[in-house]
PDB file of N, CA and C in Angstrom:
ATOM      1  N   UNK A   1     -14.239  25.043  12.162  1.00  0.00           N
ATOM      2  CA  UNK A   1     -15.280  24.077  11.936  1.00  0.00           C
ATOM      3  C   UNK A   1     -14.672  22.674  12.014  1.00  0.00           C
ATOM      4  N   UNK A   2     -15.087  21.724  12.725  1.00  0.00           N
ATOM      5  CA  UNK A   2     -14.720  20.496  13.042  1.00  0.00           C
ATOM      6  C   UNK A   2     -15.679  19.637  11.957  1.00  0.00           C
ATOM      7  N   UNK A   3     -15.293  19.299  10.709  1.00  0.00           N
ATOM      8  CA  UNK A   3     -15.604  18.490  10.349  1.00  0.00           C
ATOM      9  C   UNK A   3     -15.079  17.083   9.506  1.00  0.00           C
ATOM     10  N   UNK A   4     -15.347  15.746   9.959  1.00  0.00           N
ATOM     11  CA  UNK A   4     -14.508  15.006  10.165  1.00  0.00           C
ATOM     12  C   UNK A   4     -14.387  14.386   8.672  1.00  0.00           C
ATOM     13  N   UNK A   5     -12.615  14.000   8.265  1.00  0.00           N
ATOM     14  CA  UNK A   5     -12.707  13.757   6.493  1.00  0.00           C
ATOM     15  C   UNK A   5     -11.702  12.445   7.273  1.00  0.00           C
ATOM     16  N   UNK A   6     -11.251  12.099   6.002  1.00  0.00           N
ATOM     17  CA  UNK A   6     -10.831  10.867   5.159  1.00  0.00           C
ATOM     18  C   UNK A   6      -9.931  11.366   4.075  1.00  0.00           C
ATOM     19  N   UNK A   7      -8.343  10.577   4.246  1.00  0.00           N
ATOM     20  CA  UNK A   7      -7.727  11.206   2.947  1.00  0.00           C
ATOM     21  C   UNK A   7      -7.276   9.711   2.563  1.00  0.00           C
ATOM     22  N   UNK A   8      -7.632   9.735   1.323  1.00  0.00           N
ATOM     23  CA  UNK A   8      -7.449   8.478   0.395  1.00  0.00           C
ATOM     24  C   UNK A   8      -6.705   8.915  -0.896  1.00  0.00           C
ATOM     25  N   UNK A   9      -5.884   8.063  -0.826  1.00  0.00           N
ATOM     26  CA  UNK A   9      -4.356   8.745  -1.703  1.00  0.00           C
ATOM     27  C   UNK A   9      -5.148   7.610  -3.337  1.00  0.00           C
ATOM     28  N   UNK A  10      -5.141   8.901  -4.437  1.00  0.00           N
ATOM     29  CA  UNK A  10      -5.055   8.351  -5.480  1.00  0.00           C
ATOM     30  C   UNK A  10      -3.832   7.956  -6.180  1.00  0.00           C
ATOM     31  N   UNK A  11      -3.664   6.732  -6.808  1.00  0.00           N
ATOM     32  CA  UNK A  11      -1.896   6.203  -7.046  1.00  0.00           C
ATOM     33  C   UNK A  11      -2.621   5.760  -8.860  1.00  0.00           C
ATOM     34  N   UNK A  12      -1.384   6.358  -9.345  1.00  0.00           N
ATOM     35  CA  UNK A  12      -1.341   5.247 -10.849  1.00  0.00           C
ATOM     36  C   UNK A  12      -0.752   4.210 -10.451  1.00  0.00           C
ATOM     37  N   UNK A  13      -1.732   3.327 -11.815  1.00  0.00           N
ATOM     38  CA  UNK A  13      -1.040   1.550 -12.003  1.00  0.00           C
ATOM     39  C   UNK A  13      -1.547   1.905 -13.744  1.00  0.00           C
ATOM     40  N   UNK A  14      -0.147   1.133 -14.435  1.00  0.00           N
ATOM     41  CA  UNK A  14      -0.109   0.623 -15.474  1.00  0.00           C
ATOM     42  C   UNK A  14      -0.896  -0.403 -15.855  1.00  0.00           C
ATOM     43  N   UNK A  15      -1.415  -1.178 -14.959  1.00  0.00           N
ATOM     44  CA  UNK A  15      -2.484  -1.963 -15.592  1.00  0.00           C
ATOM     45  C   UNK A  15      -2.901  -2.296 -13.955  1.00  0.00           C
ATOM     46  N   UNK A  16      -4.394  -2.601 -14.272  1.00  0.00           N
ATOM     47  CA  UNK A  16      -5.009  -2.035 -13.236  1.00  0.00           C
ATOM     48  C   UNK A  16      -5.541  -3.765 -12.518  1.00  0.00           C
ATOM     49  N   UNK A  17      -5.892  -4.451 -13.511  1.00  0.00           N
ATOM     50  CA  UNK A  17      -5.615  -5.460 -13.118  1.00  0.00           C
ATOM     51  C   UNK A  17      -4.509  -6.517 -12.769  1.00  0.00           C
ATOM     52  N   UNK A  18      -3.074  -6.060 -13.127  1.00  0.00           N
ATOM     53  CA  UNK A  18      -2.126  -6.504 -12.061  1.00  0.00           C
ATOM     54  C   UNK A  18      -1.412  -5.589 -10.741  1.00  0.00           C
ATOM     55  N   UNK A  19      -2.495  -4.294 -10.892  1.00  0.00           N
ATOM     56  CA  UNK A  19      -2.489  -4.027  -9.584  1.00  0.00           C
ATOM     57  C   UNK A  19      -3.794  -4.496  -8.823  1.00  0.00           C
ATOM     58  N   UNK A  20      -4.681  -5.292  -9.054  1.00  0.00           N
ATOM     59  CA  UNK A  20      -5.634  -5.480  -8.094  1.00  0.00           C
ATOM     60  C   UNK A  20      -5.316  -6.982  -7.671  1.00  0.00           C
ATOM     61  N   UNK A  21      -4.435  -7.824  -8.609  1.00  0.00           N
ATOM     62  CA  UNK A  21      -4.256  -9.390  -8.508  1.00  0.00           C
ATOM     63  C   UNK A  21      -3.138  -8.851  -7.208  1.00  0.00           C
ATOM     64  N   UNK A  22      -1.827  -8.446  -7.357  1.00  0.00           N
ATOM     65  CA  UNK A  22      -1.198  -7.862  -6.523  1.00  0.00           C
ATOM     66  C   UNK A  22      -1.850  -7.876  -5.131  1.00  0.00           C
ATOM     67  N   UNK A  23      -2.786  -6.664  -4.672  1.00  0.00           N
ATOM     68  CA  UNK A  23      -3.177  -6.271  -3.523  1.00  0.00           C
ATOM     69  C   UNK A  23      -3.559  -7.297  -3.358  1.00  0.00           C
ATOM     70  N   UNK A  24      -4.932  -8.194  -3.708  1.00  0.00           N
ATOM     71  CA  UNK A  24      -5.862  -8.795  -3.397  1.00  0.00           C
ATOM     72  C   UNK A  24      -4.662 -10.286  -2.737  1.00  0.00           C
ATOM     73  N   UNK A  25      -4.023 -10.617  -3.684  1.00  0.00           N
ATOM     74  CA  UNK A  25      -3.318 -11.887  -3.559  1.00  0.00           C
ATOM     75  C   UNK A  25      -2.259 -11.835  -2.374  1.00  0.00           C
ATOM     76  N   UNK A  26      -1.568 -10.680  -2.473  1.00  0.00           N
ATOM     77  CA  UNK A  26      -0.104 -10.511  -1.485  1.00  0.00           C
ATOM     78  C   UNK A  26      -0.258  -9.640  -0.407  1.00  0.00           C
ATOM     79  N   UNK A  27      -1.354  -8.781  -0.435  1.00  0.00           N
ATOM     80  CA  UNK A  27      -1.440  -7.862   0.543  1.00  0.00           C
ATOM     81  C   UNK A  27      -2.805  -8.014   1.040  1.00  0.00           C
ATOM     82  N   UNK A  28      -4.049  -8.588   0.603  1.00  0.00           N
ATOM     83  CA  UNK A  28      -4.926  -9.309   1.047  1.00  0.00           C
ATOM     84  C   UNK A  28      -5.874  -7.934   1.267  1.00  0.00           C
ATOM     85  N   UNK A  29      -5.782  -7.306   0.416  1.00  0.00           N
ATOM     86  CA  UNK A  29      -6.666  -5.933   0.055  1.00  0.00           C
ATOM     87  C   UNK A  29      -7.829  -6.641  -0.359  1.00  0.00           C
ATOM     88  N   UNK A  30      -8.901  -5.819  -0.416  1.00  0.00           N
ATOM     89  CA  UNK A  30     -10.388  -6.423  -1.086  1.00  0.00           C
ATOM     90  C   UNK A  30     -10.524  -5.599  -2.060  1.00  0.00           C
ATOM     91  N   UNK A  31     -11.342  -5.709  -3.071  1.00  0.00           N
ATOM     92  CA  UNK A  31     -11.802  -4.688  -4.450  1.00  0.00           C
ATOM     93  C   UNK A  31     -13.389  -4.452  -3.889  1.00  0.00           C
ATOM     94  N   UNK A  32     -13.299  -3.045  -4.175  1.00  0.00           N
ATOM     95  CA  UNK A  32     -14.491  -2.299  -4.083  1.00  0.00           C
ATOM     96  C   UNK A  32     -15.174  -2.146  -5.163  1.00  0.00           C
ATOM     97  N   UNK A  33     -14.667  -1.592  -6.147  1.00  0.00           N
ATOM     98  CA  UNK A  33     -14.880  -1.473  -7.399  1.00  0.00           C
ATOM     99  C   UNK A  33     -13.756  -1.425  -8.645  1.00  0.00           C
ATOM    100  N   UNK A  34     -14.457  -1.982  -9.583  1.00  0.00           N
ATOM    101  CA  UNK A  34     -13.432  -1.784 -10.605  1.00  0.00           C
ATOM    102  C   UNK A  34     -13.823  -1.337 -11.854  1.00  0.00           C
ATOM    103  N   UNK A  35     -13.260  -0.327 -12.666  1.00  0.00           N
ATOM    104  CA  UNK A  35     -13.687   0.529 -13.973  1.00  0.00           C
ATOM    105  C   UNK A  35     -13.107   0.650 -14.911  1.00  0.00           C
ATOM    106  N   UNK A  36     -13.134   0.579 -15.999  1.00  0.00           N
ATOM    107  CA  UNK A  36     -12.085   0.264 -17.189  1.00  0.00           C
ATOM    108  C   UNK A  36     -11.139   1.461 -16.593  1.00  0.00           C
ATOM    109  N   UNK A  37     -10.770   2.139 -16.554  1.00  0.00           N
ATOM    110  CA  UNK A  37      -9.665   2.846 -15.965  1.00  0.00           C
ATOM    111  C   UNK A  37      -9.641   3.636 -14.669  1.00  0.00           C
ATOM    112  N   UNK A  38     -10.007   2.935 -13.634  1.00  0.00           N
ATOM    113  CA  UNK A  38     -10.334   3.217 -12.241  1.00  0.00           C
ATOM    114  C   UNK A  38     -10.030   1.684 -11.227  1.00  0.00           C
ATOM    115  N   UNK A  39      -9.887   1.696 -10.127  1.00  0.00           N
ATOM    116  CA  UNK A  39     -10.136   0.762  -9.380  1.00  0.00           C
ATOM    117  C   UNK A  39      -9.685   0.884  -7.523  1.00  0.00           C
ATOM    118  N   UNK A  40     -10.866   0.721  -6.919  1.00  0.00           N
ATOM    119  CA  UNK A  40     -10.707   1.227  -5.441  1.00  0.00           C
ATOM    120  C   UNK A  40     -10.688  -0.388  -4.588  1.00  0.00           C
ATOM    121  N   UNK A  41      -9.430  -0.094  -3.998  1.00  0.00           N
ATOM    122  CA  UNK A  41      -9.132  -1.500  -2.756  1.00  0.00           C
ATOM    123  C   UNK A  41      -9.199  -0.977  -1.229  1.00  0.00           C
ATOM    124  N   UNK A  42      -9.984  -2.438  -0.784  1.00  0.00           N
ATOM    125  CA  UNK A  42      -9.816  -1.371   1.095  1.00  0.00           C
ATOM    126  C   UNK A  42      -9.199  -2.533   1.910  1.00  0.00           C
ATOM    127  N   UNK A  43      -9.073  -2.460   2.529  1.00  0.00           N
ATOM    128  CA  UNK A  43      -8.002  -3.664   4.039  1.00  0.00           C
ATOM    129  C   UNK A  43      -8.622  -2.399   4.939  1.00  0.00           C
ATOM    130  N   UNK A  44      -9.478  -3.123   5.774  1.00  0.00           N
ATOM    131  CA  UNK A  44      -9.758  -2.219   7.113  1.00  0.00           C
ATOM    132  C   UNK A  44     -10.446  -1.269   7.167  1.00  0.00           C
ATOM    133  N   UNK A  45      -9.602  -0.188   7.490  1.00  0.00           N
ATOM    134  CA  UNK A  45      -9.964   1.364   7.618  1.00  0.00           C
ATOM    135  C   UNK A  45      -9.302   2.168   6.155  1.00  0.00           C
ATOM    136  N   UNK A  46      -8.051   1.413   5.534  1.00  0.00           N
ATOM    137  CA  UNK A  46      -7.735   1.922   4.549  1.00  0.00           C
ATOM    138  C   UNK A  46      -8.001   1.669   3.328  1.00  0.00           C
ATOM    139  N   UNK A  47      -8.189   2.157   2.588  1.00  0.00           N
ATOM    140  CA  UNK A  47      -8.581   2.576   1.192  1.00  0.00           C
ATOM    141  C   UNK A  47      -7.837   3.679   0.119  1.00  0.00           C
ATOM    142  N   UNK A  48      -7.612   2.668  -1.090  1.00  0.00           N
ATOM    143  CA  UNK A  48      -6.663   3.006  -2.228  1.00  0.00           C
ATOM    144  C   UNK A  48      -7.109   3.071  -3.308  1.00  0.00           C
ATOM    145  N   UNK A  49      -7.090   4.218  -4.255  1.00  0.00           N
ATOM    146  CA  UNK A  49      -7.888   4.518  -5.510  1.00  0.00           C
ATOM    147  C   UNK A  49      -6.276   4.174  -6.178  1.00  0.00           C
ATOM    148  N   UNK A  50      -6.848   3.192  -7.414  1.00  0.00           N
ATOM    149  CA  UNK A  50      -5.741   3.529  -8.679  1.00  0.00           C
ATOM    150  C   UNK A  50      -6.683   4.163  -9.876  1.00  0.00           C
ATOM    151  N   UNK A  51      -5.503   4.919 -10.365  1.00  0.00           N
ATOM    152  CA  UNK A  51      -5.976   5.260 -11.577  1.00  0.00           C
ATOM    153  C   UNK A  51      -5.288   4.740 -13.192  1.00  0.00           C
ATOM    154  N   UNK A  52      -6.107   4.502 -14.241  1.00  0.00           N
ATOM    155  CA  UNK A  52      -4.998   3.381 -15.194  1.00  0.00           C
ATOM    156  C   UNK A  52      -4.218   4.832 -15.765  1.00  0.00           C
ATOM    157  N   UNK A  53      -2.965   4.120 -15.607  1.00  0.00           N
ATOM    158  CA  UNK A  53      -1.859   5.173 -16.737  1.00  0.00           C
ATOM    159  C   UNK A  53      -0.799   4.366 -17.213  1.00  0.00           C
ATOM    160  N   UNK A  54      -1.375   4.069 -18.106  1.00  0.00           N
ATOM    161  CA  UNK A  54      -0.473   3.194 -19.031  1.00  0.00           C
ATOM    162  C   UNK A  54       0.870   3.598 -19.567  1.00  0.00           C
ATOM    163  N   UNK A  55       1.060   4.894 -19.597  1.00  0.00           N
ATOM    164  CA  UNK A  55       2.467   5.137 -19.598  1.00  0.00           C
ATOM    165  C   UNK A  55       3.088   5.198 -18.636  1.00  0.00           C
ATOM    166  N   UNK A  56       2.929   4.902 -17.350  1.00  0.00           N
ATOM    167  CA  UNK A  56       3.530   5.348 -16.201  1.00  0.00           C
ATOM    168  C   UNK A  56       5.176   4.223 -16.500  1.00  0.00           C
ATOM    169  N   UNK A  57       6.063   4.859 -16.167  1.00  0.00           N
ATOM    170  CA  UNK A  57       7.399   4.346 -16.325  1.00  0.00           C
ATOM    171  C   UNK A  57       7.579   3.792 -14.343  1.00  0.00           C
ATOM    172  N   UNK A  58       7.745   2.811 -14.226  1.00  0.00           N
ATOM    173  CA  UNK A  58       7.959   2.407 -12.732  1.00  0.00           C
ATOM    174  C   UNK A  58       9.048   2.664 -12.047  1.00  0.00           C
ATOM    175  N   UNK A  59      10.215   3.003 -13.197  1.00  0.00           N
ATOM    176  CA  UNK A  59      11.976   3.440 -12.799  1.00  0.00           C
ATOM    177  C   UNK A  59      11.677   5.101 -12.741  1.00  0.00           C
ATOM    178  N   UNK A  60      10.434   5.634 -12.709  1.00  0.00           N
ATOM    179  CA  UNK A  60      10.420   7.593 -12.310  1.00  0.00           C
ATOM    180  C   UNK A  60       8.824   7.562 -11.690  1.00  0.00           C
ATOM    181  N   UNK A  61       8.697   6.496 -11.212  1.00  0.00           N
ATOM    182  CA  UNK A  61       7.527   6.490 -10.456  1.00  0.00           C
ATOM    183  C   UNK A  61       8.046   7.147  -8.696  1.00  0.00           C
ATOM    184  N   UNK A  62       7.319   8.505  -8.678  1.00  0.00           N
ATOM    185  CA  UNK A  62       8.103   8.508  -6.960  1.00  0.00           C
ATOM    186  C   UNK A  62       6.900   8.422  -5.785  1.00  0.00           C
ATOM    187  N   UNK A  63       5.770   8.310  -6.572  1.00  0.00           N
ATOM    188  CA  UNK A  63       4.241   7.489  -5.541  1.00  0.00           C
ATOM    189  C   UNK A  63       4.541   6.743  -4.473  1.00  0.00           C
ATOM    190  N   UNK A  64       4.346   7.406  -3.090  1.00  0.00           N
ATOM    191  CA  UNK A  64       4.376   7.053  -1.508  1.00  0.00           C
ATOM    192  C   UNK A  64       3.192   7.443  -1.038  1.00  0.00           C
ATOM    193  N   UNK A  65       3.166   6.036  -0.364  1.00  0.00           N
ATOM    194  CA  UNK A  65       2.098   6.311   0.858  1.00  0.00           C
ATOM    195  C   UNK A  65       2.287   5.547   1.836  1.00  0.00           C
ATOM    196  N   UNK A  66       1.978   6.007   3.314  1.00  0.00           N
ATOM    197  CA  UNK A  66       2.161   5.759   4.583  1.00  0.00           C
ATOM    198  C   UNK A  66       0.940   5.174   4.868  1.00  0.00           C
ATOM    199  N   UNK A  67       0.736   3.797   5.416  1.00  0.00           N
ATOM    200  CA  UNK A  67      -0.719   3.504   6.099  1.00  0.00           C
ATOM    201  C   UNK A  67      -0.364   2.798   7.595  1.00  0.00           C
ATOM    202  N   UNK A  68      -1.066   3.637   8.373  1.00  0.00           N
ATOM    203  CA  UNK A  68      -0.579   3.546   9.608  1.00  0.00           C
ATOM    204  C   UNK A  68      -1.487   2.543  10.255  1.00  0.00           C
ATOM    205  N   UNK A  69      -1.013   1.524  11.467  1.00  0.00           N
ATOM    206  CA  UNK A  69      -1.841   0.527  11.865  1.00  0.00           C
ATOM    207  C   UNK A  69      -1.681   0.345  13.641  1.00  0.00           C
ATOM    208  N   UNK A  70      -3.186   0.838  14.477  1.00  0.00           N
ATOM    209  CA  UNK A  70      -2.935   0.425  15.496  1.00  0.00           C
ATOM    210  C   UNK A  70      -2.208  -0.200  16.130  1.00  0.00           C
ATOM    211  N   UNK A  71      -2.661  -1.493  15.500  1.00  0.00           N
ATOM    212  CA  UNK A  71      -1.360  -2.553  16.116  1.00  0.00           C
ATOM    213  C   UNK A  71      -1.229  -3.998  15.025  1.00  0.00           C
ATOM    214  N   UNK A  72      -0.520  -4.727  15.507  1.00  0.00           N
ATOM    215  CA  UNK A  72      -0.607  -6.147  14.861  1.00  0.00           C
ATOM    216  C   UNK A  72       0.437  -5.636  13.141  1.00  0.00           C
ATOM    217  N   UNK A  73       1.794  -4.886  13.904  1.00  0.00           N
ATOM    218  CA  UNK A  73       2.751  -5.055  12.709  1.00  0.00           C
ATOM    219  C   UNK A  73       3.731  -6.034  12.252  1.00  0.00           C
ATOM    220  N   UNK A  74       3.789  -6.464  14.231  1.00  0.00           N
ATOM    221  CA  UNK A  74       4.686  -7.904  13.362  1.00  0.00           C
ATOM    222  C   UNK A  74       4.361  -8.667  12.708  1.00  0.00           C
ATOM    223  N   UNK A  75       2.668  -9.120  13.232  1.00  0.00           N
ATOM    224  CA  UNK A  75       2.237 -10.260  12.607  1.00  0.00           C
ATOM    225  C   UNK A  75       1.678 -10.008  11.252  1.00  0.00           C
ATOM    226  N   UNK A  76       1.654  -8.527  10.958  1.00  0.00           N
ATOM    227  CA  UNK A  76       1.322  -8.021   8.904  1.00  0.00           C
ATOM    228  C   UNK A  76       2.880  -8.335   8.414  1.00  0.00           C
ATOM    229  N   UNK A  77       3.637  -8.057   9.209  1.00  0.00           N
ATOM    230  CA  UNK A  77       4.917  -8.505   8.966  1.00  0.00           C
ATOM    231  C   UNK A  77       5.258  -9.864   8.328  1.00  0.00           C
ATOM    232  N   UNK A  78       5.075 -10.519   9.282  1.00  0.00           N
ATOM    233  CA  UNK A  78       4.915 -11.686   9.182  1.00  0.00           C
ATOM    234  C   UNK A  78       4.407 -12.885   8.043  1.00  0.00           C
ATOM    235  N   UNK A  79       3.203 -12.131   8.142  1.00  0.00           N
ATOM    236  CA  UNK A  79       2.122 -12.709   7.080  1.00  0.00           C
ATOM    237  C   UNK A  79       2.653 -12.523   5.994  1.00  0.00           C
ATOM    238  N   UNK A  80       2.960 -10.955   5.894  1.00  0.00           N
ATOM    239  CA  UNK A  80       3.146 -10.555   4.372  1.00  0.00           C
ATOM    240  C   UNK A  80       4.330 -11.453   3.617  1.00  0.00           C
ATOM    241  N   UNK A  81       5.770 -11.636   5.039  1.00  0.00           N
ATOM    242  CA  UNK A  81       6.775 -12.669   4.764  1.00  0.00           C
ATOM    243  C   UNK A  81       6.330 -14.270   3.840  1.00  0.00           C
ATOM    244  N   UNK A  82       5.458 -14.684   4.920  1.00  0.00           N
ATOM    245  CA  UNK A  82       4.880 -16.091   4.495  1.00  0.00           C
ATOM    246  C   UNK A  82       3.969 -15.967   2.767  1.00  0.00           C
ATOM    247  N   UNK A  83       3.292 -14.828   2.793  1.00  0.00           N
ATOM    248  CA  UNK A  83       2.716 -14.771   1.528  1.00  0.00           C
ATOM    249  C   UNK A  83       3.720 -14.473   0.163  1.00  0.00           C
ATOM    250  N   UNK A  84       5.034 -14.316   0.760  1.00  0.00           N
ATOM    251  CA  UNK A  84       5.924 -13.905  -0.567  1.00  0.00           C
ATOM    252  C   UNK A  84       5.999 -12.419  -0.943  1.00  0.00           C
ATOM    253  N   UNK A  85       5.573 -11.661  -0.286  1.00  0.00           N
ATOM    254  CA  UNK A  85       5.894  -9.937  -0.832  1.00  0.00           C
ATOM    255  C   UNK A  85       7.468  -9.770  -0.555  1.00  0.00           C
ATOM    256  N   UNK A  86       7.899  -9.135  -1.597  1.00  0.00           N
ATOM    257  CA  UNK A  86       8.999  -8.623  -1.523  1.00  0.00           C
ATOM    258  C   UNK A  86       9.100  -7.539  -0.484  1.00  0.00           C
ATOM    259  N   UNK A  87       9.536  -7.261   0.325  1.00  0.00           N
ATOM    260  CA  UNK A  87      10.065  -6.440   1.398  1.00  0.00           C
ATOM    261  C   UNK A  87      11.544  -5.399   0.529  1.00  0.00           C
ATOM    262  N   UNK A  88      10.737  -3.728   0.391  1.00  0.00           N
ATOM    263  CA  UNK A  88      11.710  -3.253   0.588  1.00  0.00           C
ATOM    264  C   UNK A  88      13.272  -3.354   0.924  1.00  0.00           C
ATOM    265  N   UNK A  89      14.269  -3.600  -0.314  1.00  0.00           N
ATOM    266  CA  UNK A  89      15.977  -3.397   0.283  1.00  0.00           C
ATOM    267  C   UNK A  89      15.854  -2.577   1.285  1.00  0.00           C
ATOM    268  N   UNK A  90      15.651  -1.699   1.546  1.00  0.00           N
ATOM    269  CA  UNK A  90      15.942  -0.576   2.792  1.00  0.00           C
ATOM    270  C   UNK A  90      14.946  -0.913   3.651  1.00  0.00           C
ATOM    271  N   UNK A  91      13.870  -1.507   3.903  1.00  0.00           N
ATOM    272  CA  UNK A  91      12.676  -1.161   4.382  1.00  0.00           C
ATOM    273  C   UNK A  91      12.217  -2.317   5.290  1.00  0.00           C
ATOM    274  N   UNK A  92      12.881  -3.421   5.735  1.00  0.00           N
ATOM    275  CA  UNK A  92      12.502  -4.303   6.449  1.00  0.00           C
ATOM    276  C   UNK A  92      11.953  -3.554   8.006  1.00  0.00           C
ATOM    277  N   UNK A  93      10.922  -4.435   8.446  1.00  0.00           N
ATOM    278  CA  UNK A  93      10.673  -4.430   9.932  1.00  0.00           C
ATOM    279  C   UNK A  93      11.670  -3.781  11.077  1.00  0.00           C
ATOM    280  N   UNK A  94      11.855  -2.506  11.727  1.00  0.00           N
ATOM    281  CA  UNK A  94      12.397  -2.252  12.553  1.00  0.00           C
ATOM    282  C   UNK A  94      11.890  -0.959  13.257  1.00  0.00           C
ATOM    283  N   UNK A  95      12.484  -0.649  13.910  1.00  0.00           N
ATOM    284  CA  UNK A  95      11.777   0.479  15.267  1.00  0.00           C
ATOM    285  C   UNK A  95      12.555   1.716  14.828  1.00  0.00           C
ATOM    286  N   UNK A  96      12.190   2.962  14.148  1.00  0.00           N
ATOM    287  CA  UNK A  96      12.591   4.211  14.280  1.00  0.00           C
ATOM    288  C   UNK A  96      12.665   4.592  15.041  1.00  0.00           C
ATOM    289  N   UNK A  97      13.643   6.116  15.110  1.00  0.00           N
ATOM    290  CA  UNK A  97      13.684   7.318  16.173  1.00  0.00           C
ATOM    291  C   UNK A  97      12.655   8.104  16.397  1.00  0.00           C
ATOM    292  N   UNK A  98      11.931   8.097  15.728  1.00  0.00           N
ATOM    293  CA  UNK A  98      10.499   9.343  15.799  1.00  0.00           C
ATOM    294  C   UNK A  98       9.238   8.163  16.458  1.00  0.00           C
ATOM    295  N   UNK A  99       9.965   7.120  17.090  1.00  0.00           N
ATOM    296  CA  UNK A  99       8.474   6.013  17.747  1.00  0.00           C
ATOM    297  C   UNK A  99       7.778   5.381  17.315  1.00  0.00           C
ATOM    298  N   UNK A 100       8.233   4.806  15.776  1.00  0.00           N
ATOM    299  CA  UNK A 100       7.430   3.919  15.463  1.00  0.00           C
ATOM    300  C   UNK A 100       8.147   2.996  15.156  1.00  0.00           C
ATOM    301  N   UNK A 101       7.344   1.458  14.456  1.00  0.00           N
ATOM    302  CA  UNK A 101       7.979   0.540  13.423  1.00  0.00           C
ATOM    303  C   UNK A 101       7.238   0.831  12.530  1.00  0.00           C
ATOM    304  N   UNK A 102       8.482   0.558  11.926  1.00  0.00           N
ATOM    305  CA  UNK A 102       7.724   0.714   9.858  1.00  0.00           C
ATOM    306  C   UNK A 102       8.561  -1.015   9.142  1.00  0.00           C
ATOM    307  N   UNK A 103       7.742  -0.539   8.281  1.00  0.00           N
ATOM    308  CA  UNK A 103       8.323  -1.840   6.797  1.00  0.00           C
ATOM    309  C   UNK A 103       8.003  -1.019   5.790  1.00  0.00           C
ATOM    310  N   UNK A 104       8.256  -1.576   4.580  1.00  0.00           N
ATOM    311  CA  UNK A 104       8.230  -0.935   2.823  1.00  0.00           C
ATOM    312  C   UNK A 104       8.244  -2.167   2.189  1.00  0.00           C
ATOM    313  N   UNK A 105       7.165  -1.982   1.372  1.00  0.00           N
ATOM    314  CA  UNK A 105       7.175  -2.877   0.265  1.00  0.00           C
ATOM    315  C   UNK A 105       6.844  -1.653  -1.095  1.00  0.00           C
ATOM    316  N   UNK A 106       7.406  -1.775  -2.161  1.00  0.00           N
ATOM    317  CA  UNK A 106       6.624  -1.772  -3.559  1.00  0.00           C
ATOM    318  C   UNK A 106       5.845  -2.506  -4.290  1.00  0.00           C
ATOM    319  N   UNK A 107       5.086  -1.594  -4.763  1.00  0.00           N
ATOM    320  CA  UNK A 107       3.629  -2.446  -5.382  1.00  0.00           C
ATOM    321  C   UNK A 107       4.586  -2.508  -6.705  1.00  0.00           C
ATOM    322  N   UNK A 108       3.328  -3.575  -7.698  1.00  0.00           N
ATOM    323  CA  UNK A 108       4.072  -3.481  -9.007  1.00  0.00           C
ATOM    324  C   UNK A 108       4.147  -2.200  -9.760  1.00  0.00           C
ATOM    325  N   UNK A 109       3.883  -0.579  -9.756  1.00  0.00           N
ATOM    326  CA  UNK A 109       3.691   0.506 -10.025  1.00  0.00           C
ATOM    327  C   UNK A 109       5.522   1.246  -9.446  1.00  0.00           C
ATOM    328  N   UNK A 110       5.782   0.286  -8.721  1.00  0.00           N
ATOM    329  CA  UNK A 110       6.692   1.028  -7.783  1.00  0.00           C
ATOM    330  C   UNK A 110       6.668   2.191  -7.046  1.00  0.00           C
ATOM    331  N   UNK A 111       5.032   1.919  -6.826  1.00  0.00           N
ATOM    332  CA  UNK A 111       4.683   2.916  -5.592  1.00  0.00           C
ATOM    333  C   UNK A 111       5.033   2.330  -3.954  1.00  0.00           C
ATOM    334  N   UNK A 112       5.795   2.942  -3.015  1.00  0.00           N
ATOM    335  CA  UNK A 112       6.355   2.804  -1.738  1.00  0.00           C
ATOM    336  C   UNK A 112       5.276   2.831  -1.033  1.00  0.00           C
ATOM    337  N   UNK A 113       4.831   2.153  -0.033  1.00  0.00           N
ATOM    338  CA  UNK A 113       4.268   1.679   0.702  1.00  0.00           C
ATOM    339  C   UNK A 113       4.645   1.295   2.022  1.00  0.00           C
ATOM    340  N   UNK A 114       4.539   2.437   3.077  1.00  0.00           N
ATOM    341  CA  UNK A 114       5.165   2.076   4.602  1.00  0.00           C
ATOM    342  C   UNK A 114       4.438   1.673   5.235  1.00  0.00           C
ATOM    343  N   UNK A 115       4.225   0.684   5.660  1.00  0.00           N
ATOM    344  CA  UNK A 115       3.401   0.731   6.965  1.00  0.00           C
ATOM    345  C   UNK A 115       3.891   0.621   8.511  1.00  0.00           C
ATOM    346  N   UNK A 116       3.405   1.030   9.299  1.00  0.00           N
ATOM    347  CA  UNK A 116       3.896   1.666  10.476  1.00  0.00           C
ATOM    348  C   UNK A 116       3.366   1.710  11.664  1.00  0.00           C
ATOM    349  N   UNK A 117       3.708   1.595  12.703  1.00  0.00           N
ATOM    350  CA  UNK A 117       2.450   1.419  14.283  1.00  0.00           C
ATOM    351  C   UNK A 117       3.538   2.155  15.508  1.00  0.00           C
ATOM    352  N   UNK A 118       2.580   3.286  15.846  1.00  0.00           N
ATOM    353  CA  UNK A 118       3.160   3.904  16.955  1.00  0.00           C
ATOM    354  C   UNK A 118       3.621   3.300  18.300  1.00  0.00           C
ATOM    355  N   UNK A 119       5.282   3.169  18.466  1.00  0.00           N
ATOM    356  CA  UNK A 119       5.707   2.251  19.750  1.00  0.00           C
ATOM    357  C   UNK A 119       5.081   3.032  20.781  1.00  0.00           C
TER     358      UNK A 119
END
């Protein structure tokens, strides 16, 4: 059966409003909604549920997600540079073996965040 889904990665944030100041400000995410312990951001085609967990420890946080982008990585690159996001130690702008470019940033959750565009 061919029927067509959507996978939208649910992530904890310790506080839900400095994960939405975060997206909205440095990564230029929009808020969809927000719920005393819920909150959904979209940029584009993608879309990110947090959920509040106030105990979440950010040094055993191992929350990844990949959001993949047609095109226009240098210039998210770029942007994201000029806006001040910290760029991944390991994770700067460059061209893998498996055909893509990726970057990494961490959110304040210290959830990993690749984004990536098929060379």
């Amino acid at each position: 059966m061919d029927i067509p889904f959507h996978i939208i990665p649910k992530l904890p944030a310790r506080d839900l409003d400095e994960t939405r100041i975060y997206f909205e400000t440095k990564l230029q995410f929009s808020t969809v909604s927000r719920y005393p312990d819920y909150l959904i951001m979209k940029k584009g085609a993608a879309e990110l549920h947090f959920f509040k967990f106030a105990e979440l420890d950010p040094s055993t946080n191992y929350a990844m997600i990949y959001i993949r982008l047609e095109r226009g990585i240098e210039e998210l690159y770029a942007d994201y540079q000029f806006r001040g996001v910290a760029i991944h130690p390991n994770g700067p702008l460059e061209s893998k073996p498996w055909g893509t470019k990726e970057f990494a940033v961490l959110d304040p959750n210290n959830t990993l965040l690749t984004f990536g565009q098929l060379t």
